[in-house]
ModelCIF file with pLDDT and N, C-alpha, C, O atoms, coordinates in Angstrom:
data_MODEL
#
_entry.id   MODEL 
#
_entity.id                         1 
_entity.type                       polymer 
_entity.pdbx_number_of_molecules   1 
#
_entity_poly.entity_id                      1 
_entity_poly.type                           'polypeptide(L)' 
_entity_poly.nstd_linkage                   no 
_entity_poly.nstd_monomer                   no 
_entity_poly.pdbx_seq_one_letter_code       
;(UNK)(UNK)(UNK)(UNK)(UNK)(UNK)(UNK)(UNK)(UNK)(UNK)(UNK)(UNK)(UNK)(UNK)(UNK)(UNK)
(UNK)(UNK)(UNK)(UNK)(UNK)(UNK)(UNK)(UNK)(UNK)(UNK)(UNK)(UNK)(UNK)(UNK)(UNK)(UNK)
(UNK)(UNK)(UNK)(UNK)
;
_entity_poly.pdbx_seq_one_letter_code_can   XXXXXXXXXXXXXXXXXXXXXXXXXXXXXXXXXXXX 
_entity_poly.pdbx_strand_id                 A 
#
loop_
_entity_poly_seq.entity_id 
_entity_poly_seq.num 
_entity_poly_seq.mon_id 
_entity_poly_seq.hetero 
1 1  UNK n 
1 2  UNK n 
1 3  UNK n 
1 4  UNK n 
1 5  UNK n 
1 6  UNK n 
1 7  UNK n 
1 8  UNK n 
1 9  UNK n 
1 10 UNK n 
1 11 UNK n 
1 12 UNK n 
1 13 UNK n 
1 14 UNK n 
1 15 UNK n 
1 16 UNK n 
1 17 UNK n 
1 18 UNK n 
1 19 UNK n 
1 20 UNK n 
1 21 UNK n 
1 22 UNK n 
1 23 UNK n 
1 24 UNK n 
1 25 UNK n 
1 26 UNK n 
1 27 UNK n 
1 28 UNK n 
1 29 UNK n 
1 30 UNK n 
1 31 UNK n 
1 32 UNK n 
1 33 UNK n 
1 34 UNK n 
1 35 UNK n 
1 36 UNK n 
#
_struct_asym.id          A 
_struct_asym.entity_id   1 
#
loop_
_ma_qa_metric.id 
_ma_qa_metric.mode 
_ma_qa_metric.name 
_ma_qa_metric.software_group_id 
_ma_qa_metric.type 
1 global pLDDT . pLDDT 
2 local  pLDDT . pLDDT 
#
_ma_qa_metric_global.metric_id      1 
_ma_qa_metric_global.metric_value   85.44 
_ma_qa_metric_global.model_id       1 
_ma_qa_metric_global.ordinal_id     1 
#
loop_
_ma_qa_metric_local.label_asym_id 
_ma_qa_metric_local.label_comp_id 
_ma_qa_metric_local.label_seq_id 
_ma_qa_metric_local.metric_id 
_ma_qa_metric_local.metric_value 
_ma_qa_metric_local.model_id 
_ma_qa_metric_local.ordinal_id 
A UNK 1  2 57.00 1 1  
A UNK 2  2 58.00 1 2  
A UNK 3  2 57.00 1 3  
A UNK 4  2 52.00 1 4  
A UNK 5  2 53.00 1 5  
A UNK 6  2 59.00 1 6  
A UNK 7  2 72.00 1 7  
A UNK 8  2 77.00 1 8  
A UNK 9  2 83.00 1 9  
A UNK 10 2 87.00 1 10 
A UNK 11 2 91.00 1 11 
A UNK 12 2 93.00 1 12 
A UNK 13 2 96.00 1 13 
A UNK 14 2 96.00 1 14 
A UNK 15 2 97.00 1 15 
A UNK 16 2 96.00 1 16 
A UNK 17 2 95.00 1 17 
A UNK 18 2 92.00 1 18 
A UNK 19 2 92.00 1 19 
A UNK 20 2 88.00 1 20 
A UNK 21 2 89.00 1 21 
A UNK 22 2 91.00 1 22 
A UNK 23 2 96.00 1 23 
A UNK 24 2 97.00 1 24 
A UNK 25 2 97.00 1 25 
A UNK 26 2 97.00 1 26 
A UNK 27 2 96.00 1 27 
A UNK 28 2 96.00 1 28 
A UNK 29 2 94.00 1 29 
A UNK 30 2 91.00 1 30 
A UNK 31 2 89.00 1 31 
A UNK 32 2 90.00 1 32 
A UNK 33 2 88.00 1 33 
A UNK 34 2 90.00 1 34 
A UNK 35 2 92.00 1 35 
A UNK 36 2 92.00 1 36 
#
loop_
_atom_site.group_PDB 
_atom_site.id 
_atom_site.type_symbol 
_atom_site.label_atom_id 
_atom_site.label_alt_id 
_atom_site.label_comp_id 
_atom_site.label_asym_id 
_atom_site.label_entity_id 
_atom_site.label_seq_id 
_atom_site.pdbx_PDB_ins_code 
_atom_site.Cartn_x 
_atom_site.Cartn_y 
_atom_site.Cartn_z 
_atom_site.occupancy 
_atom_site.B_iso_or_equiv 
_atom_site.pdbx_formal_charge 
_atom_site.auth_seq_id 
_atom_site.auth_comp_id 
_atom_site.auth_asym_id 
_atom_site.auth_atom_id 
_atom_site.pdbx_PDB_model_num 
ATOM 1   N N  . UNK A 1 1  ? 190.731 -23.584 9.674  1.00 57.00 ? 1  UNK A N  1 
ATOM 2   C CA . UNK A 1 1  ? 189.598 -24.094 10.466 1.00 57.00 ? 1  UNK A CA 1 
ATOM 3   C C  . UNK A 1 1  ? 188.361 -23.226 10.332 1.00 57.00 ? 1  UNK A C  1 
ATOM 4   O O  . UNK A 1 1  ? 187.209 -23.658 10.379 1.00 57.00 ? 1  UNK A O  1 
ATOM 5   N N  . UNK A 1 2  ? 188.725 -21.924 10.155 1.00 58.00 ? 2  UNK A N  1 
ATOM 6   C CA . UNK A 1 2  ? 187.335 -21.263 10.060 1.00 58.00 ? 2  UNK A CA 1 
ATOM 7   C C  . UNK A 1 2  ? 186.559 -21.355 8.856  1.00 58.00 ? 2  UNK A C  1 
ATOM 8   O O  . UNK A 1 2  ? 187.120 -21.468 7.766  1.00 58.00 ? 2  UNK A O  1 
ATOM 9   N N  . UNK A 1 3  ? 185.081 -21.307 8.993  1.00 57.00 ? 3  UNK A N  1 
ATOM 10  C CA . UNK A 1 3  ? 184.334 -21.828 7.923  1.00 57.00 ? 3  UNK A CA 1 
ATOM 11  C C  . UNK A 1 3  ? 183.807 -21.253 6.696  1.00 57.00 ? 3  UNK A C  1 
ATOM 12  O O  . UNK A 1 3  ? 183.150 -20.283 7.073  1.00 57.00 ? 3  UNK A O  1 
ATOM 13  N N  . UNK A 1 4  ? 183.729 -21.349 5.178  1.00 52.00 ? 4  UNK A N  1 
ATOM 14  C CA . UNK A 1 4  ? 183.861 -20.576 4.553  1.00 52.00 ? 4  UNK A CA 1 
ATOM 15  C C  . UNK A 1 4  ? 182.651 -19.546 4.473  1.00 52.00 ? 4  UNK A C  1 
ATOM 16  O O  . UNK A 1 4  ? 182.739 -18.510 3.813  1.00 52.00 ? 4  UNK A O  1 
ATOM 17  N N  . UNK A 1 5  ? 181.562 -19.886 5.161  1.00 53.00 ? 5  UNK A N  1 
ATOM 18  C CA . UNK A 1 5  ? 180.798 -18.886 5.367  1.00 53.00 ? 5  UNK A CA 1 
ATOM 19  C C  . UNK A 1 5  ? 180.886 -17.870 6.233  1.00 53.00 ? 5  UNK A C  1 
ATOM 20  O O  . UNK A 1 5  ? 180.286 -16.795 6.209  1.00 53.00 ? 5  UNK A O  1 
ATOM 21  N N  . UNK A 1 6  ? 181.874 -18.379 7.198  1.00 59.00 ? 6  UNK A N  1 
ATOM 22  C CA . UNK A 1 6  ? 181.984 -17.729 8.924  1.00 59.00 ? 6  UNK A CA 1 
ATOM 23  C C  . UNK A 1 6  ? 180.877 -17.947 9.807  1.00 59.00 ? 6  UNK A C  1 
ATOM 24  O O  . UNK A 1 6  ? 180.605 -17.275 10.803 1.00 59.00 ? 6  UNK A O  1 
ATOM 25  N N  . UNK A 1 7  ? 180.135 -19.146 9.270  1.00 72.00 ? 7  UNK A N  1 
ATOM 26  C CA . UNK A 1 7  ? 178.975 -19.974 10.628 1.00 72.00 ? 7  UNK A CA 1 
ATOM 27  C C  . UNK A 1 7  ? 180.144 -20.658 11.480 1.00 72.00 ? 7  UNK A C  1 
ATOM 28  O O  . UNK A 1 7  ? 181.325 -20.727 11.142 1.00 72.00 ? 7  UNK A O  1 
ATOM 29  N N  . UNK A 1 8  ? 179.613 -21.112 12.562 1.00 77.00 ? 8  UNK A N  1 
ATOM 30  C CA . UNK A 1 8  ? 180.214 -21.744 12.954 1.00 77.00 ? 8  UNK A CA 1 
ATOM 31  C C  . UNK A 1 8  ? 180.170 -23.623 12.290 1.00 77.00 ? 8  UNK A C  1 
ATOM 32  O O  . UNK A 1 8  ? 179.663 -23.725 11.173 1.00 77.00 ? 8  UNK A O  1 
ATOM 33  N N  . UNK A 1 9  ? 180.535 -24.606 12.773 1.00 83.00 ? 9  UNK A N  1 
ATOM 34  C CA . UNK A 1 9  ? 179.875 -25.954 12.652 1.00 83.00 ? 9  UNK A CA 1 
ATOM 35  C C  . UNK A 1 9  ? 179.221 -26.317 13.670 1.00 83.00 ? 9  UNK A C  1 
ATOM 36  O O  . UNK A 1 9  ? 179.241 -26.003 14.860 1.00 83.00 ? 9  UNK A O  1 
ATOM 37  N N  . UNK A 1 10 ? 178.395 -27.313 12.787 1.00 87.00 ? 10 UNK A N  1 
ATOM 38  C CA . UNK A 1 10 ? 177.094 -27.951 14.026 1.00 87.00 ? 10 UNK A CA 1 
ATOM 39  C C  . UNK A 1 10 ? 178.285 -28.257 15.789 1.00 87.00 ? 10 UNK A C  1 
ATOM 40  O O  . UNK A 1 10 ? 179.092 -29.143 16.071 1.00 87.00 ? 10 UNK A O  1 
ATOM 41  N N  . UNK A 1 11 ? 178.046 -27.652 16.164 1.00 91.00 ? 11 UNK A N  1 
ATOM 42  C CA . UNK A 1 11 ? 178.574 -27.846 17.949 1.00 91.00 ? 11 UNK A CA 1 
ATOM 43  C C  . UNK A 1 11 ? 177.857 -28.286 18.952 1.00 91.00 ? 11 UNK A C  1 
ATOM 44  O O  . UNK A 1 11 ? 176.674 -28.231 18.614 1.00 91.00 ? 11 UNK A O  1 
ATOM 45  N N  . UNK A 1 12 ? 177.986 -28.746 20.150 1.00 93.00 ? 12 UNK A N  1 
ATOM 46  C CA . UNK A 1 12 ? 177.327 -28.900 21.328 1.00 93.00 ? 12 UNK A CA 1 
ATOM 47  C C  . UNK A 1 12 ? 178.017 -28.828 22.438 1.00 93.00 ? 12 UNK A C  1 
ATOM 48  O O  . UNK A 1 12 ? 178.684 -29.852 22.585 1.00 93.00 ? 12 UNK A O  1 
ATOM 49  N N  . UNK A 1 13 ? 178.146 -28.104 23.246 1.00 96.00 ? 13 UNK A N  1 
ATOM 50  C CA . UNK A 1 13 ? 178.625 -28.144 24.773 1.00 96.00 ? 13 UNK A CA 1 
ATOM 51  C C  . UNK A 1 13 ? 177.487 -27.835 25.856 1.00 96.00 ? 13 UNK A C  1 
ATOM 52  O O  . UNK A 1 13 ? 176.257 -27.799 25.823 1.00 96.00 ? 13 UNK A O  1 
ATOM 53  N N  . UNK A 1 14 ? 178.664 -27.588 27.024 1.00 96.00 ? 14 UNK A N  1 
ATOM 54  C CA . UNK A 1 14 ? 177.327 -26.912 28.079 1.00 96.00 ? 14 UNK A CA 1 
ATOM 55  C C  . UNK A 1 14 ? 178.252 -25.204 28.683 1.00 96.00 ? 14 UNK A C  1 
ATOM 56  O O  . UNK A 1 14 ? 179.374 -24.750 28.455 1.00 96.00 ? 14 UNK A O  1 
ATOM 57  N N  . UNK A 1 15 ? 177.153 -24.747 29.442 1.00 97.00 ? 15 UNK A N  1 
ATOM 58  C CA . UNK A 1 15 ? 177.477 -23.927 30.308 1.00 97.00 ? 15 UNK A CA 1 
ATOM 59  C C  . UNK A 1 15 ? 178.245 -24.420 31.549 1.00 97.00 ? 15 UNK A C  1 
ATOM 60  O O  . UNK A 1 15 ? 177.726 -25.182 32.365 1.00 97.00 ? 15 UNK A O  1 
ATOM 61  N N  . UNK A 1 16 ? 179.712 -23.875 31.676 1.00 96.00 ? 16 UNK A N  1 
ATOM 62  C CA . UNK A 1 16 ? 180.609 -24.209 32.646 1.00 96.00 ? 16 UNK A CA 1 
ATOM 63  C C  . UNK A 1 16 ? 180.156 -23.229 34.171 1.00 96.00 ? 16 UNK A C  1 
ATOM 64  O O  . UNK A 1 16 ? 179.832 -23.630 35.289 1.00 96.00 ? 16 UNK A O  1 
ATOM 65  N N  . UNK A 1 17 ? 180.280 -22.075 33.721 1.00 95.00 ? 17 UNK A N  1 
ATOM 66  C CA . UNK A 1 17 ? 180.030 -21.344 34.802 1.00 95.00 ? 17 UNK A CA 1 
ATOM 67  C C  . UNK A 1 17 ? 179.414 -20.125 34.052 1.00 95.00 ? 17 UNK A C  1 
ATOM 68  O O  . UNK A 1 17 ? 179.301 -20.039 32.829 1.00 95.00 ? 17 UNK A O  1 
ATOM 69  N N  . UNK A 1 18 ? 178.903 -18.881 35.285 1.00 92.00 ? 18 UNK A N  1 
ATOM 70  C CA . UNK A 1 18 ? 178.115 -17.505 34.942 1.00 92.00 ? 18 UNK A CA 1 
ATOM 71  C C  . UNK A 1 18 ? 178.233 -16.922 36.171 1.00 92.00 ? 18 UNK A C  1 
ATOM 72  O O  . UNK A 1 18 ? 177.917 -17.320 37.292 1.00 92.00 ? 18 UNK A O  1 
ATOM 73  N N  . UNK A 1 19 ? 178.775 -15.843 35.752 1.00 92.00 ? 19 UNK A N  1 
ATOM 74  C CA . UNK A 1 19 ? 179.147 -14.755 36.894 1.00 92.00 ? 19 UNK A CA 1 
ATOM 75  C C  . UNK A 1 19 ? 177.484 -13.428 36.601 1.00 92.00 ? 19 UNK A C  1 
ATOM 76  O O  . UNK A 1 19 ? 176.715 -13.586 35.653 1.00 92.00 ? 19 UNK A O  1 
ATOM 77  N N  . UNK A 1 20 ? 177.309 -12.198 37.718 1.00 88.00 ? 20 UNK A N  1 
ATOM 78  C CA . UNK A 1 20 ? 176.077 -11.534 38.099 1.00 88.00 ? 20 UNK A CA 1 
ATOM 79  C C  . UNK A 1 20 ? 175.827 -11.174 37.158 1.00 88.00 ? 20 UNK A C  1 
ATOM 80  O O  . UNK A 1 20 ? 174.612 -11.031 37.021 1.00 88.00 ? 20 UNK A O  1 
ATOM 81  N N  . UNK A 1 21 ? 176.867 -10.715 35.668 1.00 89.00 ? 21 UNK A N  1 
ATOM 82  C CA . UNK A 1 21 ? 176.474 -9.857  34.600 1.00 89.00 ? 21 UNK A CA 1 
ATOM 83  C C  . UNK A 1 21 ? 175.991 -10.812 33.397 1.00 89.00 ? 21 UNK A C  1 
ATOM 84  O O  . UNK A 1 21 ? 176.148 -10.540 32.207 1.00 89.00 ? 21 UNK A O  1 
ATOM 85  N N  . UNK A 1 22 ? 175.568 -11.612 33.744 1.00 91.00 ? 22 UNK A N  1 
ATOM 86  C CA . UNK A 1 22 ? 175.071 -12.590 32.548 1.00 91.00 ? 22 UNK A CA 1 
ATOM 87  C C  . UNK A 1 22 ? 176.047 -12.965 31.747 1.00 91.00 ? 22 UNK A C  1 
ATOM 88  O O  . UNK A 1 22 ? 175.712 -13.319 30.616 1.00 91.00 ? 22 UNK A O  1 
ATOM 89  N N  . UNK A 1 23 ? 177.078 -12.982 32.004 1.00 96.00 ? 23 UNK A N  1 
ATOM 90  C CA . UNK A 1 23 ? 178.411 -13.505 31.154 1.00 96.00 ? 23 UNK A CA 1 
ATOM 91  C C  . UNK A 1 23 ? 178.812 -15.480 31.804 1.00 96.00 ? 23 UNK A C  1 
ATOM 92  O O  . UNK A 1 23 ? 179.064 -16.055 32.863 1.00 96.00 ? 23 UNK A O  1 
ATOM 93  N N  . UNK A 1 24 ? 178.663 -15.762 30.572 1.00 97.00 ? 24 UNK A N  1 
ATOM 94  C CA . UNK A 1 24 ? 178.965 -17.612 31.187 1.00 97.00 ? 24 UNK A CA 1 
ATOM 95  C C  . UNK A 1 24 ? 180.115 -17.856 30.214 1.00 97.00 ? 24 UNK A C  1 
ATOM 96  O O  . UNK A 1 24 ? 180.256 -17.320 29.115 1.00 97.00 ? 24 UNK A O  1 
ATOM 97  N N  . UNK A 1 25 ? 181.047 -18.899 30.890 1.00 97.00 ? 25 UNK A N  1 
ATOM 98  C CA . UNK A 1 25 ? 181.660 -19.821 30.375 1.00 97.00 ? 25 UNK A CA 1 
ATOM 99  C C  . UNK A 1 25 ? 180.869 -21.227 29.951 1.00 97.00 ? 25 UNK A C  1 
ATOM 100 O O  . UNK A 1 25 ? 179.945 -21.917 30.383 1.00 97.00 ? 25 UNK A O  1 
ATOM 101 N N  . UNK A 1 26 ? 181.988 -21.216 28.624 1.00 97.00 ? 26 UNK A N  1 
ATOM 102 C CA . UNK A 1 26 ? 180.934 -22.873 27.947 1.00 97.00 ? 26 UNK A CA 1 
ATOM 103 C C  . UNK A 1 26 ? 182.292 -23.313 27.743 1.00 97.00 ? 26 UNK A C  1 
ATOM 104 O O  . UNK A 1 26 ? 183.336 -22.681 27.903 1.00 97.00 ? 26 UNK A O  1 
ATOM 105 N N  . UNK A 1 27 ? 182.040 -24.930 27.225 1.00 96.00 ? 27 UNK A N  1 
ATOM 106 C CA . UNK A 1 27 ? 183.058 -25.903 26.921 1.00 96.00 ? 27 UNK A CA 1 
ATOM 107 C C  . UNK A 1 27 ? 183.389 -26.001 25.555 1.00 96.00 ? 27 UNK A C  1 
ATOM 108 O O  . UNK A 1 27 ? 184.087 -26.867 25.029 1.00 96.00 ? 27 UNK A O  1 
ATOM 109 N N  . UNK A 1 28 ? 182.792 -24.975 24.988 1.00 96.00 ? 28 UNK A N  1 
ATOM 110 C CA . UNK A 1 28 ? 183.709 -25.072 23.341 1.00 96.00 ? 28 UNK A CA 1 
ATOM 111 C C  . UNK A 1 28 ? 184.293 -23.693 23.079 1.00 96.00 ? 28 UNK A C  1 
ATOM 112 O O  . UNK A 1 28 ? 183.819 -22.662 23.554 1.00 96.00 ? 28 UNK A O  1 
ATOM 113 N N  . UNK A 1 29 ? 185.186 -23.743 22.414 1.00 94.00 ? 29 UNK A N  1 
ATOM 114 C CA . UNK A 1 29 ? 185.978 -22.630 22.077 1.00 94.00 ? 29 UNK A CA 1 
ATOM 115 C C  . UNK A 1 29 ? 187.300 -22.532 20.825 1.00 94.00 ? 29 UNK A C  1 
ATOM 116 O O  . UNK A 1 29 ? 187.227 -23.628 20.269 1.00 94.00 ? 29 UNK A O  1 
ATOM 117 N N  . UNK A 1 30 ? 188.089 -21.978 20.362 1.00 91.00 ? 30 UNK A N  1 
ATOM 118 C CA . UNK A 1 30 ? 188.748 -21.779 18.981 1.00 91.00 ? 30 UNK A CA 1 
ATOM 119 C C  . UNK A 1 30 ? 188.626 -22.558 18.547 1.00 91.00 ? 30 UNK A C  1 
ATOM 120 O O  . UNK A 1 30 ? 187.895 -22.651 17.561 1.00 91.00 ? 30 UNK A O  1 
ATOM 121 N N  . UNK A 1 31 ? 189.350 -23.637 19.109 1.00 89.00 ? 31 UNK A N  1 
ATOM 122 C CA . UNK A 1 31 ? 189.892 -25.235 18.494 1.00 89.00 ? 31 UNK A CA 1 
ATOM 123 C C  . UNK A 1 31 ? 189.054 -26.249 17.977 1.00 89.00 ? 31 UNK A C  1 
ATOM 124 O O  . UNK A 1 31 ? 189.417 -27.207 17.293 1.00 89.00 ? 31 UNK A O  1 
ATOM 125 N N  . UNK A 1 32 ? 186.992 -25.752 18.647 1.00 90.00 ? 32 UNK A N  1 
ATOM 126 C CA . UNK A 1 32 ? 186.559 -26.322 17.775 1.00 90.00 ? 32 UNK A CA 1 
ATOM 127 C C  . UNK A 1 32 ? 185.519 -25.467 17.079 1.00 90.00 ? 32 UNK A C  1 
ATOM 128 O O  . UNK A 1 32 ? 184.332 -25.680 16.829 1.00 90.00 ? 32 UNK A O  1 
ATOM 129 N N  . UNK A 1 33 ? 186.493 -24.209 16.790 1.00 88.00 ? 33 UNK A N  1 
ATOM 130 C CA . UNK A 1 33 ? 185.468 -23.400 15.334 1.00 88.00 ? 33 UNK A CA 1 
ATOM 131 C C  . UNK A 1 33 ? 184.638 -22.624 15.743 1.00 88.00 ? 33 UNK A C  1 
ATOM 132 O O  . UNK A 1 33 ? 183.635 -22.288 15.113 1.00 88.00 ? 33 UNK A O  1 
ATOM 133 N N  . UNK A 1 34 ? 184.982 -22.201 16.963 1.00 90.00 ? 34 UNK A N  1 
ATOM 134 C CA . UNK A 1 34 ? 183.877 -20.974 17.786 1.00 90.00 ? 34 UNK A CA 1 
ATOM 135 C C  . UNK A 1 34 ? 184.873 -19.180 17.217 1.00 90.00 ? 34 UNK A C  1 
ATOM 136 O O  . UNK A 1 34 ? 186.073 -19.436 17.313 1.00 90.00 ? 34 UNK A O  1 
ATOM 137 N N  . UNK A 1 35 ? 184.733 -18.065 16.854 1.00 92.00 ? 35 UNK A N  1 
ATOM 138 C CA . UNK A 1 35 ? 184.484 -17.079 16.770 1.00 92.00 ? 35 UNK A CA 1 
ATOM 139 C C  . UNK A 1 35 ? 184.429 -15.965 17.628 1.00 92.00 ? 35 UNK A C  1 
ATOM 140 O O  . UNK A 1 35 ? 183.238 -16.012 17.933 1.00 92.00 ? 35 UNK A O  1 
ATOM 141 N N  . UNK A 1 36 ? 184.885 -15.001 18.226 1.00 92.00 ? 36 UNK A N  1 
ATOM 142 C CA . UNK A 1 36 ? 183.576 -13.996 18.675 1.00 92.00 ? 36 UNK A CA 1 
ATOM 143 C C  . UNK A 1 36 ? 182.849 -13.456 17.542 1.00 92.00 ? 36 UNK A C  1 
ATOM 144 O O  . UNK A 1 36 ? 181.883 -12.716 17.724 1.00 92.00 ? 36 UNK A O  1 
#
């Protein structure tokens, strides 16, 4: 699944949640080709 450049693919989600330290949850993640 990962891409041969290591971009990700064109994606779109949203922001789920964000806690005080500027850290948010979003709605995409491994399964569709997200990285840290």
């Amino acid at each position: 699944a990962d891409p041969a450049n290591g971009e990700p693919p064109p994606l779109r989600g949203r922001i789920l949640a964000m806690d005080k330290d500027d850290r948010v949850e979003i709605s995409l993640g491994s399964d569709d080709g997200l990285r840290e």
